[in-house]
Protein backbone atom coordinates (compact mmCIF):
# COMPACT_ATOMS: atom_id res chain seq x y z
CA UNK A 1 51.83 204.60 -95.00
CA UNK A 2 48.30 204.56 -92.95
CA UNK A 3 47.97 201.11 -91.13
CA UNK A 4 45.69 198.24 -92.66
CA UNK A 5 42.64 198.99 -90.56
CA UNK A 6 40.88 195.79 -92.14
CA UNK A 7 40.92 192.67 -89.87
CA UNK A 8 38.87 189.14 -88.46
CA UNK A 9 35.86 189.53 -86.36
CA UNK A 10 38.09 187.26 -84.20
CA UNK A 11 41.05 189.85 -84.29
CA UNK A 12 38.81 192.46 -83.64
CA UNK A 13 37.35 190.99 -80.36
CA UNK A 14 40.91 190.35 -79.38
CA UNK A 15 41.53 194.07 -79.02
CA UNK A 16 38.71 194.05 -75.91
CA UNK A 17 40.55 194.16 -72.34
CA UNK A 18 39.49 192.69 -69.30
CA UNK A 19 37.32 195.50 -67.28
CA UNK A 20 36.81 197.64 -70.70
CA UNK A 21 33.76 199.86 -70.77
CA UNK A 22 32.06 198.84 -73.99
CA UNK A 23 29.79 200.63 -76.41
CA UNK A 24 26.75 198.72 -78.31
CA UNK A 25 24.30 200.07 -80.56
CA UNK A 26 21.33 198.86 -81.69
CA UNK A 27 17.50 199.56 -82.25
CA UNK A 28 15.45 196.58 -81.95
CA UNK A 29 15.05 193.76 -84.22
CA UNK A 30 18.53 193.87 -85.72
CA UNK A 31 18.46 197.38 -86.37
CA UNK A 32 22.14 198.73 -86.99
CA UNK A 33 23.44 196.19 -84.79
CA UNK A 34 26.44 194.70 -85.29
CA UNK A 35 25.30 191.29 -84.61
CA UNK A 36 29.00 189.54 -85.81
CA UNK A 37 31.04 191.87 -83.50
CA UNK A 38 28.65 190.33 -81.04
CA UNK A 39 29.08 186.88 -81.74
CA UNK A 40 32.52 187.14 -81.96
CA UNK A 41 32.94 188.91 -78.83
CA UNK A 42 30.78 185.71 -77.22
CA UNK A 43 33.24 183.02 -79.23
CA UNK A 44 36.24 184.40 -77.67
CA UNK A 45 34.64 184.28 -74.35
CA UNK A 46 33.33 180.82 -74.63
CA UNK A 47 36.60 179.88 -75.72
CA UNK A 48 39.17 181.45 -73.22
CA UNK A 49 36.87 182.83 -70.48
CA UNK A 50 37.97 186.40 -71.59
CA UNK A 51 37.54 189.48 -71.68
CA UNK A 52 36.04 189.87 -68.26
CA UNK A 53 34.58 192.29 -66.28
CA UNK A 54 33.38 194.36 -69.15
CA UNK A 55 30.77 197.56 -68.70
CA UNK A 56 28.12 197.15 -71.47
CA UNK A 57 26.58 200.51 -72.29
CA UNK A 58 23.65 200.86 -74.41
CA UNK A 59 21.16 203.53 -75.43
CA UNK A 60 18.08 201.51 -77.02
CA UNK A 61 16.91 197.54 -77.14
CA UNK A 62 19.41 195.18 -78.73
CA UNK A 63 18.68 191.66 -78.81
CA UNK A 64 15.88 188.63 -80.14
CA UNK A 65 15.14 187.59 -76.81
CA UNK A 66 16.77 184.41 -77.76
CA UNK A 67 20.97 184.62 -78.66
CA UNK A 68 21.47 187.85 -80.37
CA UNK A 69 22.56 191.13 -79.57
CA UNK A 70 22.49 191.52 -75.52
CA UNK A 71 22.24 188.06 -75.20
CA UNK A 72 26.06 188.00 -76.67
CA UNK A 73 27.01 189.32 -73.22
CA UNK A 74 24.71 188.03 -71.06
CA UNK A 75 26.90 185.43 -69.18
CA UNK A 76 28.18 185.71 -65.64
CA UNK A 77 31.92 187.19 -65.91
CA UNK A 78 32.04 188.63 -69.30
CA UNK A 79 29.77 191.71 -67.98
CA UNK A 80 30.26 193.17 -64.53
CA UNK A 81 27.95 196.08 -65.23
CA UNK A 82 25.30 197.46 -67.89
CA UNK A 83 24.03 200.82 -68.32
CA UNK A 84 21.29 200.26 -70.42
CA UNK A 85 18.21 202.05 -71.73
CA UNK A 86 15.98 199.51 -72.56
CA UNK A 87 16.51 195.50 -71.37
CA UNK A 88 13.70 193.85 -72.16
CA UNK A 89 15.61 192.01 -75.72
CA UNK A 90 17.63 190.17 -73.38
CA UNK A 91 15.96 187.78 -70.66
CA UNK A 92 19.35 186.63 -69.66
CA UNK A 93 20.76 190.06 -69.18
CA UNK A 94 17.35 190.81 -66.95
CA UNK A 95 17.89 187.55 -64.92
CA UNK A 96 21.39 188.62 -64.05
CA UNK A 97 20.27 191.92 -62.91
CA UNK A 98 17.63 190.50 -61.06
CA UNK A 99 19.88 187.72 -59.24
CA UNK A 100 22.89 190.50 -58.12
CA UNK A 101 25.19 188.67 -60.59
CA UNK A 102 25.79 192.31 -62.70
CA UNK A 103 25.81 195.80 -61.55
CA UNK A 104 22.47 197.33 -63.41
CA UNK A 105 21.35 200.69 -63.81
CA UNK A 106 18.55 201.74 -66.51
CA UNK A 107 18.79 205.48 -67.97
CA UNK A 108 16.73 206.99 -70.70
CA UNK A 109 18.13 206.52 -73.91
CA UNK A 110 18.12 209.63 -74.91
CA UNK A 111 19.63 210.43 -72.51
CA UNK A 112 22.61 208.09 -72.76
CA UNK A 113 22.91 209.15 -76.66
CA UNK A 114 23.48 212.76 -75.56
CA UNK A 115 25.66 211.54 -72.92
CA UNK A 116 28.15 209.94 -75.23
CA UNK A 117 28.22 213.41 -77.18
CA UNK A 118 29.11 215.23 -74.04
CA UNK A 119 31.46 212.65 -73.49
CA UNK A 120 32.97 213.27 -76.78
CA UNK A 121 33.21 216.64 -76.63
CA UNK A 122 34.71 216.56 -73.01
CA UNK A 123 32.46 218.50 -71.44
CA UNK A 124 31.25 217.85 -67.47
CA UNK A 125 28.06 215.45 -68.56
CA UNK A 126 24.41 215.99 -70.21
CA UNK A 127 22.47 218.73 -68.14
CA UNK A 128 19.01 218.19 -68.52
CA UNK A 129 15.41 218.25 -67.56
CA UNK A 130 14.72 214.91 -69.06
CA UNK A 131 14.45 212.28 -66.20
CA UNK A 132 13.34 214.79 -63.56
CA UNK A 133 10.93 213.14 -60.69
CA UNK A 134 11.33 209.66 -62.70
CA UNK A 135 13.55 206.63 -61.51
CA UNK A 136 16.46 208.46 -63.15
CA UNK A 137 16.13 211.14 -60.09
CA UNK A 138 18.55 210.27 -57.68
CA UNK A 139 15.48 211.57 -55.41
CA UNK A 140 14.09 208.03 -56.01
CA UNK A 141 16.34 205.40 -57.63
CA UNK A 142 18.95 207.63 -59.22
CA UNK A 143 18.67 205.14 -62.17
CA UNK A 144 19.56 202.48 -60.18
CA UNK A 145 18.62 198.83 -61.44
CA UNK A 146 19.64 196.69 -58.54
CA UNK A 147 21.12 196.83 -55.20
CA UNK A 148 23.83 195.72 -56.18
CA UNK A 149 24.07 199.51 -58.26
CA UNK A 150 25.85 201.56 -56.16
CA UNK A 151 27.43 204.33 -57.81
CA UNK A 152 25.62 207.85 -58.66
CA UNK A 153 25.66 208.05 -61.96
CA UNK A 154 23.56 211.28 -61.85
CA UNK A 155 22.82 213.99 -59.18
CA UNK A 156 20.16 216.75 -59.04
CA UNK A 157 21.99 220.20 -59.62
CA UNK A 158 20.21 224.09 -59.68
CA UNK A 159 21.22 226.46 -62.57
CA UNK A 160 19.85 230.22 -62.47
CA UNK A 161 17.16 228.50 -60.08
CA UNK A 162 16.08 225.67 -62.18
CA UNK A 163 16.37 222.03 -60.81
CA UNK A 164 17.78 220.02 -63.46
CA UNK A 165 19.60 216.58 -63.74
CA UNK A 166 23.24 216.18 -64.77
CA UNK A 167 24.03 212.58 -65.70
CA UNK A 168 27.66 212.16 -65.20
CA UNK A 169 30.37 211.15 -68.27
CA UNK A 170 32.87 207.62 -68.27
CA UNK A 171 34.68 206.96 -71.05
CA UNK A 172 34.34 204.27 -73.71
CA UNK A 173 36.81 202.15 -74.04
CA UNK A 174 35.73 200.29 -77.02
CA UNK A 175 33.00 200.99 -79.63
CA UNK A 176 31.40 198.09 -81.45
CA UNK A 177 29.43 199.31 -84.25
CA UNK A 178 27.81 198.76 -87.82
CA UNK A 179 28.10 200.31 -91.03
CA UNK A 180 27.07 199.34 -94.49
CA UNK A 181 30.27 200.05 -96.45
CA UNK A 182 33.95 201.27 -95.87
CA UNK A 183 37.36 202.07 -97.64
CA UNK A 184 40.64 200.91 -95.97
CA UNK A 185 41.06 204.38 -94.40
CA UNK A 186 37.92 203.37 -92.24
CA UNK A 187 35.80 206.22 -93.62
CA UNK A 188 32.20 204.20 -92.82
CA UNK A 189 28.78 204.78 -95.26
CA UNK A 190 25.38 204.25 -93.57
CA UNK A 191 23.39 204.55 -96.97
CA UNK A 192 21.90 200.72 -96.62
CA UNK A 193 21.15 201.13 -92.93
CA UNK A 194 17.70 201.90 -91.82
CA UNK A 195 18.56 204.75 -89.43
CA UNK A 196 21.48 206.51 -87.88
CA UNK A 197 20.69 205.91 -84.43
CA UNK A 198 24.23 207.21 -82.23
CA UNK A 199 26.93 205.64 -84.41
CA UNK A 200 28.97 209.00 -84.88
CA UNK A 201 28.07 209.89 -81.33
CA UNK A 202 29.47 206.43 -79.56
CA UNK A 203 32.31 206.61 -82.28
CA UNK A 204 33.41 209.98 -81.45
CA UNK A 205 32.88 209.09 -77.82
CA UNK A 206 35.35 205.82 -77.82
CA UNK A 207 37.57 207.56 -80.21
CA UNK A 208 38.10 210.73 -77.74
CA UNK A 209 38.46 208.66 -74.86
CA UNK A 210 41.16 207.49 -76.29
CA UNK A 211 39.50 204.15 -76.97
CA UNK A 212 39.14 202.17 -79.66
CA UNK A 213 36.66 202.16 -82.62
CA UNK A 214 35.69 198.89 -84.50
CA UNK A 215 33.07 198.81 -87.26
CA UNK A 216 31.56 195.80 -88.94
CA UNK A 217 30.77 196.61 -92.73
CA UNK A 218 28.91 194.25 -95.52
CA UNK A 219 31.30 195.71 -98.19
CA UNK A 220 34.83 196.86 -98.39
CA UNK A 221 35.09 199.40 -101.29
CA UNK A 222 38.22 201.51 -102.95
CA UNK A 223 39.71 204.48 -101.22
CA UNK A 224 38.48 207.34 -102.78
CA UNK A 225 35.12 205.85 -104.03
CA UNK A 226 33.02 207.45 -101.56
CA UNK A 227 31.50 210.57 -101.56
CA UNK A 228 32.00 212.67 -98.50
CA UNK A 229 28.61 213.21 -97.85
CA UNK A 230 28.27 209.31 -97.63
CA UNK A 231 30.52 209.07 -95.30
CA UNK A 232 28.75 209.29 -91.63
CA UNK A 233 31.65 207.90 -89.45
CA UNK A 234 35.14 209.09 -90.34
CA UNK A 235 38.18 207.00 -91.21
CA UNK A 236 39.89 209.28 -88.45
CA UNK A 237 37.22 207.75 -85.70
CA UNK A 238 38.21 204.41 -86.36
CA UNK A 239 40.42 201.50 -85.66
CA UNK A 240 39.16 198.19 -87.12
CA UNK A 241 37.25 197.62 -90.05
CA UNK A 242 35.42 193.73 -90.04
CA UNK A 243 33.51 192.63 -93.50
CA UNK A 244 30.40 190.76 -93.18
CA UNK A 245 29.25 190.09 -97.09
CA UNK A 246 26.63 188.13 -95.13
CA UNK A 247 25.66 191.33 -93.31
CA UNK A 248 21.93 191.88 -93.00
CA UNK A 249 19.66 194.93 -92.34
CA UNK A 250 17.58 193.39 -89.72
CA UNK A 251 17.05 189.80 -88.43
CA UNK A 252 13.91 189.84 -91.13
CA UNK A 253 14.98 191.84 -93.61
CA UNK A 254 17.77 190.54 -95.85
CA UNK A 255 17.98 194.20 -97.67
CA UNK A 256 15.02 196.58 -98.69
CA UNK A 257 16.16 200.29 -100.30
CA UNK A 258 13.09 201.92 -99.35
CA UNK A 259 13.78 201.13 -95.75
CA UNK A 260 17.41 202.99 -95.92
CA UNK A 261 15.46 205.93 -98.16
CA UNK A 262 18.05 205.39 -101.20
CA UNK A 263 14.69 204.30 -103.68
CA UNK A 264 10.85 204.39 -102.72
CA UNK A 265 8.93 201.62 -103.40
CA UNK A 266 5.03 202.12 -104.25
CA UNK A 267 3.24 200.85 -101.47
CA UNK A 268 -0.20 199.13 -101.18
CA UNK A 269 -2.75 200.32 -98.95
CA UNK A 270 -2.26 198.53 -95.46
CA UNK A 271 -5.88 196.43 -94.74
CA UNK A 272 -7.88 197.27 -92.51
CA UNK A 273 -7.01 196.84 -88.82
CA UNK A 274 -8.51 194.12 -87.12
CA UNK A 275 -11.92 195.15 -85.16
CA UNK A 276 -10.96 194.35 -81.15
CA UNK A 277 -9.91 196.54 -78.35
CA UNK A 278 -6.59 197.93 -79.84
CA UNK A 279 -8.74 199.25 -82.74
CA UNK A 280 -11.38 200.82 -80.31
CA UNK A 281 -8.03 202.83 -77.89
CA UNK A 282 -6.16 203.44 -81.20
CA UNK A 283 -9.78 204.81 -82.51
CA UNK A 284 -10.16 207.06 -79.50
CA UNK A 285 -6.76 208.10 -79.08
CA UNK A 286 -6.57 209.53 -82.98
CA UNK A 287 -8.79 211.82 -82.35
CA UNK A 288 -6.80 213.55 -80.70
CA UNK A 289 -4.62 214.63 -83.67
CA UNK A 290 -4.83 217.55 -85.28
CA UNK A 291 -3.85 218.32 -89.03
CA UNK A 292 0.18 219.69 -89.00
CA UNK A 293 0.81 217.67 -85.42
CA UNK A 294 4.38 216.56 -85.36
CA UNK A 295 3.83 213.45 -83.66
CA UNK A 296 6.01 210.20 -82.05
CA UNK A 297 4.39 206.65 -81.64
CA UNK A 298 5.45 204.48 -79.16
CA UNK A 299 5.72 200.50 -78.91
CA UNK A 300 2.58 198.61 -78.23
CA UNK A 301 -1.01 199.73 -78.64
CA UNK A 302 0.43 203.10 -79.69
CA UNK A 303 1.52 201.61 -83.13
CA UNK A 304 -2.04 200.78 -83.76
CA UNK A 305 -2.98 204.29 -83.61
CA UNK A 306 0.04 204.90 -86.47
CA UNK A 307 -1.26 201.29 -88.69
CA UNK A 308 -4.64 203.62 -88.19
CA UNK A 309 -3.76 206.63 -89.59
CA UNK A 310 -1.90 204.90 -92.74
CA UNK A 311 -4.95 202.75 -93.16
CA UNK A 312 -7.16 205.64 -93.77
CA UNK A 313 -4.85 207.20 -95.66
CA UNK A 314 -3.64 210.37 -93.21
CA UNK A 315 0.42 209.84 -93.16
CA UNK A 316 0.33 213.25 -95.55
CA UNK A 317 -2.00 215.27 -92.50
CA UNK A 318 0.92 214.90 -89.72
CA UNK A 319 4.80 215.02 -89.75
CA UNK A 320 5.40 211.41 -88.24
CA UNK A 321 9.10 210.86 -86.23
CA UNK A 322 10.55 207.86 -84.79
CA UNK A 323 13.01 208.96 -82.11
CA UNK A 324 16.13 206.96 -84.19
CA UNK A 325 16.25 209.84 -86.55
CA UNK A 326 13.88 208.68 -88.65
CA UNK A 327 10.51 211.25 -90.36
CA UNK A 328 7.79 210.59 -92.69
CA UNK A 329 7.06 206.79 -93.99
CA UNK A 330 5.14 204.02 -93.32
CA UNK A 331 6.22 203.00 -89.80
CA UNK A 332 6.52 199.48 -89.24
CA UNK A 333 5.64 197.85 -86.11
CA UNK A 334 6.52 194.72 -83.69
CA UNK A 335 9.78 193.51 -83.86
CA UNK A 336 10.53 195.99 -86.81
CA UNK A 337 9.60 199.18 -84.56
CA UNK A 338 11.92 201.69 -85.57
CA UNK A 339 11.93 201.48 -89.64
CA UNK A 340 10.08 203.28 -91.43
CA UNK A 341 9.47 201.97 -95.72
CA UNK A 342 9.93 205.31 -97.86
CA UNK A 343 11.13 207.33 -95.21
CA UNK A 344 11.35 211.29 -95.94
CA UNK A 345 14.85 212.51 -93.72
CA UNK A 346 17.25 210.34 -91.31
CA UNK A 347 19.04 212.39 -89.23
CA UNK A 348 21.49 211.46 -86.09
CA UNK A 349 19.15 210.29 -83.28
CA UNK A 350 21.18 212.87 -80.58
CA UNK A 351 19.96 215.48 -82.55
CA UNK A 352 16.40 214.23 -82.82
CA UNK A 353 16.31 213.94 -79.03
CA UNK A 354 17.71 217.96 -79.29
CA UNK A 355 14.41 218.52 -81.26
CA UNK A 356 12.35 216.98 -79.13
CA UNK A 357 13.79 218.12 -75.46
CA UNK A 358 13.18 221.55 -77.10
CA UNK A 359 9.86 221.14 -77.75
CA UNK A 360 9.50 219.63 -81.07
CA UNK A 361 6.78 217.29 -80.46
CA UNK A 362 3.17 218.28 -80.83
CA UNK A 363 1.66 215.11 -79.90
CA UNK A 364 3.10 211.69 -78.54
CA UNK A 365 1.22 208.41 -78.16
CA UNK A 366 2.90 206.31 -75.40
CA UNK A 367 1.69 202.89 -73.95
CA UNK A 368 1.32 202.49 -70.22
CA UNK A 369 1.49 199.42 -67.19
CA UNK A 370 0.16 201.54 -64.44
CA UNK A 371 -1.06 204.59 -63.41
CA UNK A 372 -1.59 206.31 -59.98
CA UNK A 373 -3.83 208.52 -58.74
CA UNK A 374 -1.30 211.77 -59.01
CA UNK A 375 -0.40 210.84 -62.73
CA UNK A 376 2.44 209.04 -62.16
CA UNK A 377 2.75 206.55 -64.81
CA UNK A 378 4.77 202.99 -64.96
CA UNK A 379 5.70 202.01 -68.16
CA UNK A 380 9.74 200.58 -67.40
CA UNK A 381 8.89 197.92 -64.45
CA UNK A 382 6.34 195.93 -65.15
CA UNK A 383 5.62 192.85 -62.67
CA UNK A 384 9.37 192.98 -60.74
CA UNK A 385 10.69 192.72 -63.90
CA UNK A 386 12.70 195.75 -65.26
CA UNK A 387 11.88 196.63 -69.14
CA UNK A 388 13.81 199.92 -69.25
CA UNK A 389 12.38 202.76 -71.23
CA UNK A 390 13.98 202.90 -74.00
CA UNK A 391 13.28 206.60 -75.46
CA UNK A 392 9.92 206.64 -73.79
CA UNK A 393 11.10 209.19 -70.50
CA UNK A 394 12.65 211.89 -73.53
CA UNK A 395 9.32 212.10 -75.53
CA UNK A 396 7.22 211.96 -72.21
CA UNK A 397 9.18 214.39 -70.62
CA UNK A 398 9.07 216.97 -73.95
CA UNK A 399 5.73 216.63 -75.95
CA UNK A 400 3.32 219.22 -75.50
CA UNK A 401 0.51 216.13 -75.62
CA UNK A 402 0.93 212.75 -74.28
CA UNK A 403 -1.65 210.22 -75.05
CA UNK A 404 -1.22 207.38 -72.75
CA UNK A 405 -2.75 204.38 -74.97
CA UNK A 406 -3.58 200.69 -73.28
CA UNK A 407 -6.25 198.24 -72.09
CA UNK A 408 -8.09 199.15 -68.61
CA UNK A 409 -6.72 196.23 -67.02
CA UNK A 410 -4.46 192.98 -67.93
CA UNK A 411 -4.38 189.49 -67.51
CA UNK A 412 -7.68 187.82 -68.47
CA UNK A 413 -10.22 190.34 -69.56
CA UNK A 414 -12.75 189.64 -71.77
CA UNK A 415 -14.01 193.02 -73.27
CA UNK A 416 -15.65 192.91 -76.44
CA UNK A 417 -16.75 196.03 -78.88
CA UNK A 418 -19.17 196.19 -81.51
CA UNK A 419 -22.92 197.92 -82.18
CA UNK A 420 -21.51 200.81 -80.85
CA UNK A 421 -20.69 199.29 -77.22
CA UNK A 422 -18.77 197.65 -75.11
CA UNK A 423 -19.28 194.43 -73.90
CA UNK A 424 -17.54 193.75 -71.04
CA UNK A 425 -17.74 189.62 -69.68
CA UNK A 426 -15.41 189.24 -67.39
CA UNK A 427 -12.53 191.80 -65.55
CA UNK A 428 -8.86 191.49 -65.79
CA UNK A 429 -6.70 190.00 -62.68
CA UNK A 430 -4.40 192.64 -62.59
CA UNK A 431 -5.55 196.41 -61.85
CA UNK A 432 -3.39 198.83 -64.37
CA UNK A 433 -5.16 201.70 -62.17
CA UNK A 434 -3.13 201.34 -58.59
CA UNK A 435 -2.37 202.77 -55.44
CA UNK A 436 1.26 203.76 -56.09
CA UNK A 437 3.57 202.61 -58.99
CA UNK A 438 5.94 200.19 -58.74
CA UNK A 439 8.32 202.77 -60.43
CA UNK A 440 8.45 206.11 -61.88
CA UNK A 441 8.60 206.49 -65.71
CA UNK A 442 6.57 209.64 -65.77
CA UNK A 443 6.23 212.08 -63.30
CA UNK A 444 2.50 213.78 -63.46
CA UNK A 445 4.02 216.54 -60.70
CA UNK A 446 6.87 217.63 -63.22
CA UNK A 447 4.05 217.01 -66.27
CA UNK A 448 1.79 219.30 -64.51
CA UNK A 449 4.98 222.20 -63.91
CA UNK A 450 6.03 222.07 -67.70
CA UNK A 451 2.47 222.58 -68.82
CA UNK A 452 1.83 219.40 -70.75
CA UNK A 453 -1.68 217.92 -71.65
CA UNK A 454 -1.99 214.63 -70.50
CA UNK A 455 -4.87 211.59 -71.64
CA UNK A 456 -5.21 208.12 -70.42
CA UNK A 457 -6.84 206.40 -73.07
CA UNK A 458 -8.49 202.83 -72.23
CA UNK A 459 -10.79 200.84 -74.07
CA UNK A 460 -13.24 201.27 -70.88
CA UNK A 461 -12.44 205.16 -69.94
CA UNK A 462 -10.63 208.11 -70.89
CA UNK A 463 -8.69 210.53 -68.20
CA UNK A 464 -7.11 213.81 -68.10
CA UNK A 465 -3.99 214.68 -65.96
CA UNK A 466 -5.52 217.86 -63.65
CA UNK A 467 -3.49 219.68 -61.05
CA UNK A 468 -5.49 217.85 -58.65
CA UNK A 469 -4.90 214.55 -59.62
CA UNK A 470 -7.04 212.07 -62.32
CA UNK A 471 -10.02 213.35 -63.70
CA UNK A 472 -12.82 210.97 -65.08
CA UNK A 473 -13.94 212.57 -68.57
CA UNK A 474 -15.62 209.57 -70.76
CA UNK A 475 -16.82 205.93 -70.30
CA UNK A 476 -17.02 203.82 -73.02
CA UNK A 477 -21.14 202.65 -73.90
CA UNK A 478 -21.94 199.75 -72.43
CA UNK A 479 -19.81 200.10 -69.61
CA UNK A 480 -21.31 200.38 -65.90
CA UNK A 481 -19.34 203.08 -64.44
CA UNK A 482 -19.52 201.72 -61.02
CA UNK A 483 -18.96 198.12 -61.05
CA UNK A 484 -16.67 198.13 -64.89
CA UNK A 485 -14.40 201.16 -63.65
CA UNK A 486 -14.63 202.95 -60.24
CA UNK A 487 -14.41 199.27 -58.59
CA UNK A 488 -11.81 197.79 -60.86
CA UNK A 489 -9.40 200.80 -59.76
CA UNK A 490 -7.14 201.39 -56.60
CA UNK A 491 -7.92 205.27 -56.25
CA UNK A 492 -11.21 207.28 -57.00
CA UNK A 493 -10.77 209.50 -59.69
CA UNK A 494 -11.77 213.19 -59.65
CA UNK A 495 -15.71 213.54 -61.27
CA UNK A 496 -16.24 216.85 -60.95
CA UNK A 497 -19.35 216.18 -63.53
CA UNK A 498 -21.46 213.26 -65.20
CA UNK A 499 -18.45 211.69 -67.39
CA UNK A 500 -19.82 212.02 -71.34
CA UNK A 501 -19.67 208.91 -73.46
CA UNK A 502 -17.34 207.84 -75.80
CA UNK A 503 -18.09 207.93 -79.16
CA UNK A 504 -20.11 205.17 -80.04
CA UNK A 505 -18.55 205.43 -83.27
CA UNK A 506 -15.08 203.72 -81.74
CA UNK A 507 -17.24 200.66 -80.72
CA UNK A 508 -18.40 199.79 -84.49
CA UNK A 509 -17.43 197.22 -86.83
CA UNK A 510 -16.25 198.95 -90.08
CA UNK A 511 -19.68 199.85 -91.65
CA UNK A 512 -21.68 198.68 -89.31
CA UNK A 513 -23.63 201.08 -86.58
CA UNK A 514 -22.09 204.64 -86.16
């Protein structure tokens, strides 16, 4: 007879040993998280002051800022170390990096996604490009967090006289993952979760280190009842099955089909984005789409350029991806970046990273913190604090475009568009344009080698990546080049001729002056 795989959330945390290497996944605002493993896993220690010592590891953000997800773990002796791909859900988590009270190192998450696959299949680690000349490089901080961080968890290697970057394999000791419905046997359905993300991959990765799975599931159905193409984690992966009936799909979202593609749900047409800076950058940046771009959107100011292409009605012109598996839908943004309502496919996110460290992407729009003179852009570290990338250094790295999207400067400015100009009343305290980065998310040297085209977009000016450095190629109307740009940035840009003017067009109320 198979064993009763079906226990407490309590029992299941029980099965977690001191100094076990744990795997979490998650994609931002609840996203596939399994938010009562968590909790439970924070109970016991509360309670008993075990387990201890544990190694979180985890691809993409997981957490409210607040008490959920990372935050579960964020306490000085449950977690000696985290390898983590994006931090910024967790303030507690970041304070114990920042104080030496955790080991801390920050990878791409793509990266670590492919890295459990390797680590499934046995195999010597991820070799890749991905990561080269960036923080990840153990030529700078080897993907170091804190000094504390002292192990190499990758090294630069040379294959048939190509540098390239192997990130080493652990194993997983323990898995804690979400599901939407299982049978006894443990075979696990996704069909109500909003993306894939790396369940099988940290599943098969636990399971073939000879760790164990758990899964938390809303609903525990009959052996037998589900069809085997609904079945995305197999019974033979797993340990533990926990039932939530409570189980949500996000923190906001109790449950919506057309956000797990089993039924579309018309749609009305999104308003109109408000008329302010973010609509003037997410103006310029669209143009530089073309009709058939497969294209990625970012977090930030780059979501406005996808809420601008759905409010004029353009989804249908570009094949739209979000790096959790996810094509075609409406995207939604802020703390729901990562669904997408009436999505067209949902594959594994491993294998969208495949697609896009092969070239997949046409076109990426990316937000930004700072930028140096050599192209070198900052988007993971932003004022001592570390954010982490998320999946940020795998499109960078692999998109034929990159449109870097933000505001000229931050911290105070007050820029105004409208009559087909910019206004600008009073500069920003922090320069966003700066001698040297305070860390490397993007490399412009290695950007520059692969071929890429690269734009800085601003509200102010717009840039192009050269092989001499930054090249000045518009300024927004209105704007004084000397005293609204050159003087507001750390480095002189190259301006090899008379920059052109933006489109005035960009700078216009809806209706108003073109």
């Amino acid at each position: 007879m198979k064993p009763n795989k079906v226990m407490s959330a309590a029992a299941a945390a029980a099965l977690i040993e001191d100094g076990a290497t744990v795997g979490l996944v998650g994609g931002g605002g609840g996203l596939c998280e399994a938010t009562t493993l968590h909790q439970a896993v924070e109970a016991r220690f509360l309670d008993s002051g075990a387990p201890r010592g544990l190694t979180c590891v985890h691809a993409l953000g997981i957490g409210d800022r607040d008490r959920r997800g990372m935050n579960c773990f964020a306490y000085e002796g449950l977690v000696r170390r985290v390898i983590g791909g994006h931090w910024v859900w967790s303030p507690r988590m970041q304070e114990l990096a920042r104080s030496e009270k955790i080991e801390a190192y920050v990878l791409p998450g793509g990266v670590v996604m492919q890295l459990l696959r390797e680590i499934a299949a046995g195999r010597p680690g991820l070799f890749t490009h991905v990561g080269l000349g960036t923080f990840a490089d153990p030529r700078h901080e080897g993907g170091r967090l804190n000094a504390s961080a002292r192990d190499e968890l990758v090294e630069l290697v040379e294959i048939d006289g190509r540098e390239l970057l192997r990130y080493r394999p652990f194993p997983i000791d323990v898995a804690l993952l979400k599901g939407s419905c299982a049978d006894r046997e443990g075979n696990v359905s996704l069909d109500r979760e909003p993306a894939n993300v790396d369940l099988y991959a940290m599943a098969a990765a636990a399971h073939n280190s000879g760790g164990t799975v758990i899964v938390q599931v809303q609903e525990l159905v009959p052996d037998g009842s589900l069809p085997a193409r609904a079945v995305r984690i197999p019974g033979v992966l797993v340990n533990a099955i926990v039932v939530d009936p409570g189980q949500r799909q996000g923190y906001a979202i109790d449950y919506d089909p057309s956000l797990s593609g089993e039924r579309r749900r018309a749609v009305d047409p999104p308003p109109a984005p408000p008329f302010d800076i973010r609509q003037v950058v997410a103006r310029r940046a669209r143009s530089e789409l073309r009709p058939g771009d497969t294209v990625n959107y970012g977090f930030g100011i780059p979501d406005a350029v996808a809420a601008l292409v759905a409010a004029r009605g353009e989804t249908g012109l570009y094949y739209q991806t979000i790096e959790h598996g996810t094509y075609g839908g409406d995207l939604l943004t802020g703390m729901l970046f990562g669904y997408a309502r009436n999505p067209t496919a949902m594959i594994d996110a491993p294998s969208q990273f495949d697609f896009y460290s092969g070239g997949g992407l046409d076109i990426a729009f990316l937000g930004f913190g700072e930028v140096d003179a050599a192209g070198n852009v900052n988007a993971s570290k932003l004022g001592g604090l570390t954010v982490g990338p998320g999946g940020f250094v795998d499109i960078a790295d692999n998109a034929r475009t990159v449109v870097f999207c933000g505001t000229f400067e931050a911290k105070g400015a007050d820029v105004r568009p409208g009559g087909g100009r910019l206004a600008v009343h009073r500069h920003g305290a922090i320069a966003k344009f700066v001698d040297a980065v305070a860390q490397i998310t993007f490399s412009g040297s290695q950007a520059m080698a692969r071929g890429q085209t690269v734009r800085f977009v601003t509200e102010r000016a717009v840039f192009t990546l050269t092989g001499e450095g930054l090249r000045l190629d518009e300024v927004a109307p209105g704007a004084e080049l000397e005293a609204d740009i050159l003087a507001r940035m750390k480095f002189h840009p190259l301006i090899p001729r008379p920059p052109a003017a933006m489109a005035a067009e960009h700078f216009s109320e809806p209706g108003g002056h073109r």
